[in-house]
Structures are given as structure tokens and as C-alpha cells.
Protein backbone atom coordinates (compact mmCIF):
# COMPACT_ATOMS: atom_id res chain seq x y z
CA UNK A 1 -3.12 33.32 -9.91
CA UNK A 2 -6.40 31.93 -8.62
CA UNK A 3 -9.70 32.68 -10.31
CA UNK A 4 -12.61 34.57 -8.62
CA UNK A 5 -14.71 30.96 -8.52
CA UNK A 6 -11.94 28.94 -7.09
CA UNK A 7 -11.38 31.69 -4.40
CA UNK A 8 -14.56 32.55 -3.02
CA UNK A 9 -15.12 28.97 -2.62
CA UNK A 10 -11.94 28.69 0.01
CA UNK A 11 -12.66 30.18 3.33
CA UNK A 12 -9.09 29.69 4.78
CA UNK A 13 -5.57 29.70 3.09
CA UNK A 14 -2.34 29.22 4.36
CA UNK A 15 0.32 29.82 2.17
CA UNK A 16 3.77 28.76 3.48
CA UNK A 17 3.16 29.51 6.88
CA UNK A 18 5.67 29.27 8.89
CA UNK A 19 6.07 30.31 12.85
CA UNK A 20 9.42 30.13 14.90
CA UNK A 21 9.89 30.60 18.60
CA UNK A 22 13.87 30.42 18.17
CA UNK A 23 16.37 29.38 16.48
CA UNK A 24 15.43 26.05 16.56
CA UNK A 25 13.11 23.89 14.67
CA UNK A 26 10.15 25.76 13.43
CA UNK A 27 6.87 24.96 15.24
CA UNK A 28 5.01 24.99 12.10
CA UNK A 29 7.38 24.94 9.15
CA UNK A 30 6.05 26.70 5.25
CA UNK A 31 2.74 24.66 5.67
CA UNK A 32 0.03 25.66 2.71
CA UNK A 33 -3.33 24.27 3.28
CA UNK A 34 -6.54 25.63 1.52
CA UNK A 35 -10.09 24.74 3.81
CA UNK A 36 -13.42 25.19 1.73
CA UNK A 37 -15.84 26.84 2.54
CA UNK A 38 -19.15 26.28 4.67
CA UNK A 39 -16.76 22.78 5.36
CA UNK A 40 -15.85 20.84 8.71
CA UNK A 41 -12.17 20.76 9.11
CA UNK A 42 -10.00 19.08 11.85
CA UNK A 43 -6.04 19.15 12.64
CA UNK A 44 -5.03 16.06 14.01
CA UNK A 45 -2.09 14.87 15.04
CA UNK A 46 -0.19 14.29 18.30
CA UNK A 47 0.87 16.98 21.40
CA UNK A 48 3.56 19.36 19.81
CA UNK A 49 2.81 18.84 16.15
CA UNK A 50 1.83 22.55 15.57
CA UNK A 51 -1.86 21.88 14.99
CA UNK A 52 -2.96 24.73 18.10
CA UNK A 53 -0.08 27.33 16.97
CA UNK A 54 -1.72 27.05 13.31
CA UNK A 55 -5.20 27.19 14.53
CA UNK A 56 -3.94 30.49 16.89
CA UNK A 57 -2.25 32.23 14.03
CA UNK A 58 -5.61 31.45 11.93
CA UNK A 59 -7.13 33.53 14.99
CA UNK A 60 -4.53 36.39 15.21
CA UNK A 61 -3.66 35.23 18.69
CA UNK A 62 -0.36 34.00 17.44
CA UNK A 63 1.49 36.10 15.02
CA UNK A 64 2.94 34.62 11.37
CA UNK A 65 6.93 34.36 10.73
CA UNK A 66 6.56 34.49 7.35
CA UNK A 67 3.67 33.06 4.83
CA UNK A 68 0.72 34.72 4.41
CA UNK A 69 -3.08 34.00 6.06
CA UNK A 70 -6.06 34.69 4.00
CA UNK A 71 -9.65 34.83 5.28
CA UNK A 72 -12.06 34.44 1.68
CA UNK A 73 -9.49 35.26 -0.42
CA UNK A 74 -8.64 38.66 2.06
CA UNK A 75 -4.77 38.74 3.76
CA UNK A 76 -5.58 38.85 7.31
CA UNK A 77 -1.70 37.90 8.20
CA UNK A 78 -1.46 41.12 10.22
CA UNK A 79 -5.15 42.71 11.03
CA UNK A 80 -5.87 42.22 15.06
CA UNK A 81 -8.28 39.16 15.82
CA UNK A 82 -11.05 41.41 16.69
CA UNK A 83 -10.73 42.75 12.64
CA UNK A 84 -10.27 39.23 11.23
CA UNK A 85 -14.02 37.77 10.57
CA UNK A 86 -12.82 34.42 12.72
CA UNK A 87 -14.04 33.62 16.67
CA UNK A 88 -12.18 31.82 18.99
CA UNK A 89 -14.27 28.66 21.29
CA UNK A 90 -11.38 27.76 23.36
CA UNK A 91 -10.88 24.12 25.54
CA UNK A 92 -11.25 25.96 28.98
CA UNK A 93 -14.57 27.69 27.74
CA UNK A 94 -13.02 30.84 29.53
CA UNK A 95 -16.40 31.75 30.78
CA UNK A 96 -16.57 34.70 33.18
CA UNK A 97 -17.60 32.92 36.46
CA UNK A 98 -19.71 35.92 37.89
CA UNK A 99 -21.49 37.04 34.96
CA UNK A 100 -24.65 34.88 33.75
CA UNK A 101 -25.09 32.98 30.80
CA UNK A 102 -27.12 35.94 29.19
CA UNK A 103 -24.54 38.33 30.01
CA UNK A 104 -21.47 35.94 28.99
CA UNK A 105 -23.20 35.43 25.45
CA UNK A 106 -23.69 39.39 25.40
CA UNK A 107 -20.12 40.40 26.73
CA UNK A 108 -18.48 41.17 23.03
CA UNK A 109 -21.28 43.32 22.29
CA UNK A 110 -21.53 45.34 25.52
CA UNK A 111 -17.82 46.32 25.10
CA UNK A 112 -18.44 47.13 21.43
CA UNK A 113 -21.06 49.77 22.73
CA UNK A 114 -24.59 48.13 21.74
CA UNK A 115 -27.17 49.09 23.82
CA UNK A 116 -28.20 46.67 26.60
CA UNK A 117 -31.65 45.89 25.68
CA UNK A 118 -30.65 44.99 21.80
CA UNK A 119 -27.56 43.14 22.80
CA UNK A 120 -29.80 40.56 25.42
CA UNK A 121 -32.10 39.68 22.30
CA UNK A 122 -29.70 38.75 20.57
CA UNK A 123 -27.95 36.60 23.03
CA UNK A 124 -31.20 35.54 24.24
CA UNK A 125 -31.89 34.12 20.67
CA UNK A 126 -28.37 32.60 20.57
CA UNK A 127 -29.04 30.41 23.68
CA UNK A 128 -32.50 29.40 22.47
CA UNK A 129 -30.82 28.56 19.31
CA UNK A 130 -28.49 25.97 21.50
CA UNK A 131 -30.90 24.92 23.45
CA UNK A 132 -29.93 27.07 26.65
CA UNK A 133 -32.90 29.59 26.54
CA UNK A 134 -34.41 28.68 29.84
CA UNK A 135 -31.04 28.58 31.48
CA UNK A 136 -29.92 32.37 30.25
CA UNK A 137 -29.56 33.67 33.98
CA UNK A 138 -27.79 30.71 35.68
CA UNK A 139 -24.43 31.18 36.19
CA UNK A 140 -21.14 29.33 34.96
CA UNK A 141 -21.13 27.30 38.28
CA UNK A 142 -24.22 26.65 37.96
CA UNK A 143 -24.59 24.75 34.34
CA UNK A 144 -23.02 21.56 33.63
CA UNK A 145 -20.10 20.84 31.40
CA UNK A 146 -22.33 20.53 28.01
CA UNK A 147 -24.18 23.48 29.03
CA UNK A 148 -21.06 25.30 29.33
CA UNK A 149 -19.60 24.32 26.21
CA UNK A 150 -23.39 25.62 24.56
CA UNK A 151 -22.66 28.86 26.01
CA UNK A 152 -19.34 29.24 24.83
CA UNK A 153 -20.41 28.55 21.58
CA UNK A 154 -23.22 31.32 21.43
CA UNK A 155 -20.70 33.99 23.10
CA UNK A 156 -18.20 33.00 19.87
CA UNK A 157 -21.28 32.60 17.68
CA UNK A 158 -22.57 36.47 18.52
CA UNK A 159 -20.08 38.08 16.40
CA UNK A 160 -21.20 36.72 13.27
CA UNK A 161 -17.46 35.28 12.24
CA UNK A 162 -17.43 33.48 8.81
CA UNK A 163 -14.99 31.22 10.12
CA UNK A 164 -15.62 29.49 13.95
CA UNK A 165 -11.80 27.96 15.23
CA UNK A 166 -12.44 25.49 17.87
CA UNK A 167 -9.70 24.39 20.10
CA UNK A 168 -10.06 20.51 21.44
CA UNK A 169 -13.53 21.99 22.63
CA UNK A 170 -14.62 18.03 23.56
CA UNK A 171 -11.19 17.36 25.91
CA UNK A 172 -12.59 18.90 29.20
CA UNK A 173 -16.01 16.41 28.72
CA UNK A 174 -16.57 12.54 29.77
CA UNK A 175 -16.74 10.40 27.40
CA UNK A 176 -20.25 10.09 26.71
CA UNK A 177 -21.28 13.77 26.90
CA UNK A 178 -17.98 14.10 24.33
CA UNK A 179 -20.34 11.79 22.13
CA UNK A 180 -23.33 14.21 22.61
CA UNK A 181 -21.89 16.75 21.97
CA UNK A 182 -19.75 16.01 19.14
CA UNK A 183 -23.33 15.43 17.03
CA UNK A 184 -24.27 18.53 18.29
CA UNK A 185 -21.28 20.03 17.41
CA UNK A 186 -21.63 18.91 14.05
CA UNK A 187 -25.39 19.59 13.47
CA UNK A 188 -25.04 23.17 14.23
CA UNK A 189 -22.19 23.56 11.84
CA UNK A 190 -24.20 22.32 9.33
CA UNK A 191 -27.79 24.37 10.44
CA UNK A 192 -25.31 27.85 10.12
CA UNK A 193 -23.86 26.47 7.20
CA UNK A 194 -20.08 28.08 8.89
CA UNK A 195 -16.79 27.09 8.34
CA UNK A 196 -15.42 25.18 11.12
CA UNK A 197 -11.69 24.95 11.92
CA UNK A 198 -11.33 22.23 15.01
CA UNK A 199 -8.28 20.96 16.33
CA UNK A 200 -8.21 17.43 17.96
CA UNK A 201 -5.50 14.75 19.22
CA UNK A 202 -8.07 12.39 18.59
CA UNK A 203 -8.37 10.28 15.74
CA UNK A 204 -12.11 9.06 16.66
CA UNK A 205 -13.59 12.79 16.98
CA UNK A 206 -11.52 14.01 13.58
CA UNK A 207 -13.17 11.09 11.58
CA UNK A 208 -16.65 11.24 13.34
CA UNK A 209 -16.45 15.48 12.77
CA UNK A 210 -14.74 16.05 9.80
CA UNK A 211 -15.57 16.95 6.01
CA UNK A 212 -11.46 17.55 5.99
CA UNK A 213 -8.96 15.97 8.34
CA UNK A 214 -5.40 17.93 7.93
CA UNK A 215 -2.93 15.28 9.82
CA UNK A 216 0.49 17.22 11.14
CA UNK A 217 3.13 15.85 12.41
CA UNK A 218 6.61 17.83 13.72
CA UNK A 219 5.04 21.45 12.08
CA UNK A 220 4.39 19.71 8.25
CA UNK A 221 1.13 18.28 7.04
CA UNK A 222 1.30 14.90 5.97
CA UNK A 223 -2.03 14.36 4.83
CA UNK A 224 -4.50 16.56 3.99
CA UNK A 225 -8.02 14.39 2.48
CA UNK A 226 -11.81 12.90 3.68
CA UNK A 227 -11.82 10.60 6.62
CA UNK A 228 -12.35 7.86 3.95
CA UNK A 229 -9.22 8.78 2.15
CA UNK A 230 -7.04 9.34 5.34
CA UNK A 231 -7.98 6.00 6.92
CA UNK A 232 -8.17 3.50 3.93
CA UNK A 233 -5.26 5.48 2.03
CA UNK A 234 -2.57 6.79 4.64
CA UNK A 235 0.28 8.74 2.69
CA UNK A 236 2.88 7.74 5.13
CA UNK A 237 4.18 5.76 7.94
CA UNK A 238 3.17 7.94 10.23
CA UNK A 239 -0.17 8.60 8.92
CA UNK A 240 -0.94 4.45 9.35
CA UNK A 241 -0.09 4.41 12.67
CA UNK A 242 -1.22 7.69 14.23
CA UNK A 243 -4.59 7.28 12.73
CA UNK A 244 -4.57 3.74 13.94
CA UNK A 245 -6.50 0.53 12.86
CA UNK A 246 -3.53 -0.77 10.11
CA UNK A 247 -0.64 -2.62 10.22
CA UNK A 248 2.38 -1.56 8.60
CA UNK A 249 4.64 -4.16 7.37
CA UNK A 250 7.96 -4.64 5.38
CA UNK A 251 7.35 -7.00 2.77
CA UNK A 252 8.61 -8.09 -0.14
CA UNK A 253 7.27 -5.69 -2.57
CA UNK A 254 8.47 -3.11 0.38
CA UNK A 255 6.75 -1.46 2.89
CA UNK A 256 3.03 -1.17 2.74
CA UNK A 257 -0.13 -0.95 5.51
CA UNK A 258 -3.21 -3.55 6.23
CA UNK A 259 -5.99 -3.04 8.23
CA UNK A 260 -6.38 -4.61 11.00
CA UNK A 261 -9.84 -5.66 10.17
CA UNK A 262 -8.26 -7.08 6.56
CA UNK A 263 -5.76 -9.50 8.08
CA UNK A 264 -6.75 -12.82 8.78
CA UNK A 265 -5.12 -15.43 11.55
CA UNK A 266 -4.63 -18.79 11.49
CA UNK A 267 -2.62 -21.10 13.76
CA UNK A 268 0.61 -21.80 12.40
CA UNK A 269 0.02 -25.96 12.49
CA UNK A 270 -2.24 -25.26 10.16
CA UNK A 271 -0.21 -23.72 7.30
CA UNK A 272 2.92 -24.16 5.92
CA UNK A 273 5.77 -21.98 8.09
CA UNK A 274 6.32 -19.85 4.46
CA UNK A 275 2.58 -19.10 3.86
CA UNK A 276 2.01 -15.37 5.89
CA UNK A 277 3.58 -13.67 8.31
CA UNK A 278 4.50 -15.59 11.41
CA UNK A 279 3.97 -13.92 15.03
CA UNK A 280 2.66 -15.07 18.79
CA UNK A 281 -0.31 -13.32 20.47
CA UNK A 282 0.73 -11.32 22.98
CA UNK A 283 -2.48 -9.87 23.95
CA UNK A 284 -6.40 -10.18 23.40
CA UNK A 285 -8.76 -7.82 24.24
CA UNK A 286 -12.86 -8.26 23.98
CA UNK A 287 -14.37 -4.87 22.83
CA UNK A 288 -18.13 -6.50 22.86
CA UNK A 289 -18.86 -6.49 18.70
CA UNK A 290 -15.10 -7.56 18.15
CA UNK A 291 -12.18 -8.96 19.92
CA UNK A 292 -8.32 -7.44 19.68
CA UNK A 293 -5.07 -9.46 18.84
CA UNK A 294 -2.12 -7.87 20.00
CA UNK A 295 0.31 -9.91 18.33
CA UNK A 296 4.41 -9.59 17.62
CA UNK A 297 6.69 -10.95 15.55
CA UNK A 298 9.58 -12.58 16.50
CA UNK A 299 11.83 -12.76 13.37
CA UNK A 300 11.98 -8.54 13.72
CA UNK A 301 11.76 -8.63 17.07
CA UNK A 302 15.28 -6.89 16.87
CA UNK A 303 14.29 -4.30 14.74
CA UNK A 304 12.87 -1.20 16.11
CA UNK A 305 10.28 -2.31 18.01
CA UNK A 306 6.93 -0.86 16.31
CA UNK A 307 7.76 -2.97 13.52
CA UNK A 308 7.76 -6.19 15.89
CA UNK A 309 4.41 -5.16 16.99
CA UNK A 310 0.84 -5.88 15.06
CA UNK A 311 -2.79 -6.26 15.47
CA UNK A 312 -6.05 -7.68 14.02
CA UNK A 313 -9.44 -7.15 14.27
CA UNK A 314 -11.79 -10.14 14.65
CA UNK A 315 -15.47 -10.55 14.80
CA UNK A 316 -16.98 -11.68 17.89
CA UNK A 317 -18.26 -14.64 15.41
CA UNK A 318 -14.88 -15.12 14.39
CA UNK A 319 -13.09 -15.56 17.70
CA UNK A 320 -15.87 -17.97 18.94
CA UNK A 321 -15.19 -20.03 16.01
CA UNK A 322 -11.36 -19.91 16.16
CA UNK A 323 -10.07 -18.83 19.79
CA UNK A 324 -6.98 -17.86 20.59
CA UNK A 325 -4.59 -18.16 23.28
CA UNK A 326 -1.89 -15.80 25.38
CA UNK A 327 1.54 -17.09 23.94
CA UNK A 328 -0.03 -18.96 20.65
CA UNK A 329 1.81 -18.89 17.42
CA UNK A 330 -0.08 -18.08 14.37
CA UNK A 331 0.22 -17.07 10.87
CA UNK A 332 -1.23 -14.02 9.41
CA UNK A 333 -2.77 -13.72 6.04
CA UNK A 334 -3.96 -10.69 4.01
CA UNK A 335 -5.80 -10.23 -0.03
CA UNK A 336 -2.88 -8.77 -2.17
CA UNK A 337 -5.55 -5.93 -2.81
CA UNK A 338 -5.30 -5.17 1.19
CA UNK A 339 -1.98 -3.55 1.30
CA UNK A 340 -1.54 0.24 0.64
CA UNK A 341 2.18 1.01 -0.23
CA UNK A 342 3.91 3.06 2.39
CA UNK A 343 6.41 5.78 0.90
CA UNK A 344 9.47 5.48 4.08
């Protein structure tokens, strides 16, 4: 049994939650994940890994095979989503198209009977708070896609939810206004001091967002730590590679991951054919502070084929000093201390 202390600092808790659409595989199969409160958390992993179906059960837009779903410590597993405390900032923004900013912010409270002058205040002081006060009577068509995503997030902010579930709310953005707006994103989670629940397929929003990162893979959580911890300490195969920037390698004390930014090349003529791991450069990309290797090797090149295939991370220094060529064989070298064992 948990104590008072330990509970009221949780803000979500799943406890072997599992959801089935058949008889098949379960989408999301007895997961149990506890998110703190007032904390940034992200589900990552790849399309189909169950990370939307958990965040819509969360909601109570979804509904629970079995397990339990507790809001601060409160079983919300089977109260409607308007009676859970959570609020819902979908990917589409699902603005209503002829109603204006003002009234799309006010919309929840209108239908919950709050008189119109009382409910425009407070959505008024919602879009100043987000920087959309002087655009409160333009129209959806009207505002851009950050300005969009503002007012979606006053309209879920309105009802005063303790927990805010965000679902890939950055996908529908380029790719710099996904930059903006992730710092934004972040800064106002931390000025209302909320818990935020965000789901994300990518790995560079989850580690630029997150307090927590929950990695899921085929309905399970793999990994559940800080960005630090996920990236420099993967718990699994999959973990390595989904989350990118290592290596993973069968060696002789079995398998393990490097970073790619902890492996060092050399060309084979100048080491002995025993000392590393011998591959050929298959591909080399300049990313302006560091160039790519794309590199396989050709003794497992008959394995499965992700096991053939590596990469390193040099510095721009590093490549000017020692280029490398399309087709070159080279040795790869990495500090004992650099590989993470890999459970299979």
C-alpha cells in the first residue's frame, strides 16, 4: 500500500493497464507506469506501439480492458472525460473553423452554462497569457499554424485540468516553428507548474521536452527514465536503436551499445587487421558541426542486416584531419568504459 506522501506526489498511475481490440495481441499489454507530479512526460516510441491508445485511455476517450487509471491517487478508470480532471490538446487542433479565437477558448464554458460576459474574461486572459490577446477575434483561417496550436492550448487550458495530455501537438508544424514552439511548449508547463503527458514518435522532441521519457514498443514499456538515462543507458536493443545515436554490437563479452560519438575510425593500413572492428564506409554525410559515417561490416554482413550496419560521429575538426572515402576500409575503435551491455 502506498503512503499519503508518495501518492500525492504521483499525478498519473497506471497499474497493469491493459486494452484489447480482439482477440489478438493486446494494443497495450498490463503496462504500470507512475508520472510525478507538476513533471514533463513523453511516450515515445514508433507508429503502433500503443503510446496514443495509453495517452486516450489516460483521457477517458478510450476505455480500459482491465488495470486500473488513477488521477492523484483517485481511480478515474471509469468516470467520463469531462469528470476526470485531465484535457485533451489534440494533433489536428480540432478548432471550430467559424467560431473566433475568443469564442473557441470560451466554447467548454458556454456549454457548461457560464454566463457570456464571465466566460470571455477568462478566455480573454488565457490568450493574453499565450501571447494571442490581440488576435482573440480572428478566426481559425485566419491565424497561422503556431497561433493555432496557442489557441488550442488555452481552449484545453480553460478547464483548469491538473493533468494537460498532448497528442504529437508539434507533427502538423515545419520544422522550425516545431522548434519554437517546443520551448514554448515547455516554458508554459513550467510557468503553470501542470503535469504534462505528451506523446511523440520523435526522439529529438522527447529528449528536448521531457523531465520523463516512457519508451514503448509493441504495447510494453521498455524504458521508463531522464533523457540522460535513456540515451547514455538504453535497457535494450531496441531502446539503442530507436532512440538512435549508438551502435550496438556483438562482441566478445556479448552484446553491448557505443555511441556513435564514442567510436573512433582509423584506416585499416594503419592497424593491425585484429585491433577493432573492421567495416567499409558506405556513406558520409556533412551535418555542418559534424560529419556522418555510415559504415557496414562485412564479416556479418550475412547476419540480419541491422547488425551489418554502423555509424560514427566525427567532428568537423576530425574529418578535416582524417578524411574519408566512399568504399574505404577502416577499423573502428572504442574505450572499454564506452560500451553499455545490451540484455537480447
Amino acid at each position: 500500500m502506498r503512503d499519503a506522501s508518495s501518492a500525492s506526489a504521483v499525478a498519473v498511475e497506471l497499474v497493469s493497464v491493459t486494452k484489447r481490440y480482439g482477440p489478438g495481441t493486446p494494443a497495450v499489454d498490463a503496462i504500470n507506469l507512475r508520472i510525478a507530479s507538476g513533471s514533463y512526460c513523453c511516450l515515445l516510441g514508433p507508429s503502433g506501439c500503443g503510446k496514443s491508445t495509453t495517452l486516450r485511455m489516460i483521457a477517458g476517450h478510450e476505455t480500459v480492458t482491465s488495470g486500473d487509471v488513477l488521477l492523484e491517487n483517485r481511480n478515474i478508470t471509469d468516470l467520463p472525460a469531462a469528470a476526470r480532471g485531465t484535457a485533451m490538446m489534440f494533433q489536428s487542433f480540432a478548432l471550430f473553423p467559424h467560431l473566433s479565437a475568443l469564442d473557441n477558448v470560451a466554447f467548454s464554458l458556454k456549454m457548461k452554462g457560464v454566463p457570456k460576459a464571465a466566460r470571455q474574461a477568462k478566455a480573454q486572459d488565457l490568450l493574453e497569457r499565450v501571447a494571442m490577446g490581440p488576435l482573440a477575434h480572428r478566426k481559425p483561417g485566419e491565424l497561422s499554424g503556431g497561433q493555432q496550436q496557442r489557441v488550442a492550448l488555452a481552449r484545453a487550458l480553460i478547464t483548469q485540468p491538473r493533468v494537460l495530455l498532448l497528442d504529437e501537438p508539434l507533427s502538423a508544424l515545419d520544422p522550425f516553428l516545431r522548434i519554437q514552439m517546443r520551448a514554448e511548449l515547455r516554458r508554459w508547463q513550467q510557468e503553470l507548474g501542470l503535469t504534462f503527458v505528451h506523446v511523440t514518435h520523435s526522439q529529438e522532441e522527447a529528449m528536448a521536452l521531457a523531465d520523463t521519457i516512457v519508451v514503448m514498443n509493441h504495447g510494453v514499456i521498455e524504458q521508463v527514465g531522464s533523457p540522460r538515462d535513456v540515451y547514455n543507458k538504453p535497457a535494450s536493443e531496441f531502446v539503442a536503436r530507436f532512440i538512435g545515436g549508438h551502435n550496438v554490437l556483438q562482441t566478445a563479452q556479448g552484446r553491448v551499445g557505443v555511441r556513435t560519438d564514442q567510436m573512433q575510425v582509423v584506416a585499416s593500413a594503419t592497424r593491425a587487421a585484429t585491433d577493432g572492428v573492421s567495416a567499409v564506409v558506405t556513406d558520409i554525410e556533412y551535418q555542418g558541426t559534424y560529419v556522418l559515417l555510415g559504415l557496414q561490416r562485412p564479416e556479418v554482413a550475412h547476419e540480419v542486416q541491422k547488425t551489418a550496419e554502423l555509424s560514427v560521429m566525427l567532428s568537423e575538426a576530425q574529418f578535416a584531419a582524417q578524411p574519408f572515402i566512399l568504399g574505404q576500409a577502416v577499423q573502428l575503435q572504442w574505450a572499454p568504459e564506452a560500451a553499455h551491455p545490451l540484455p537480447r
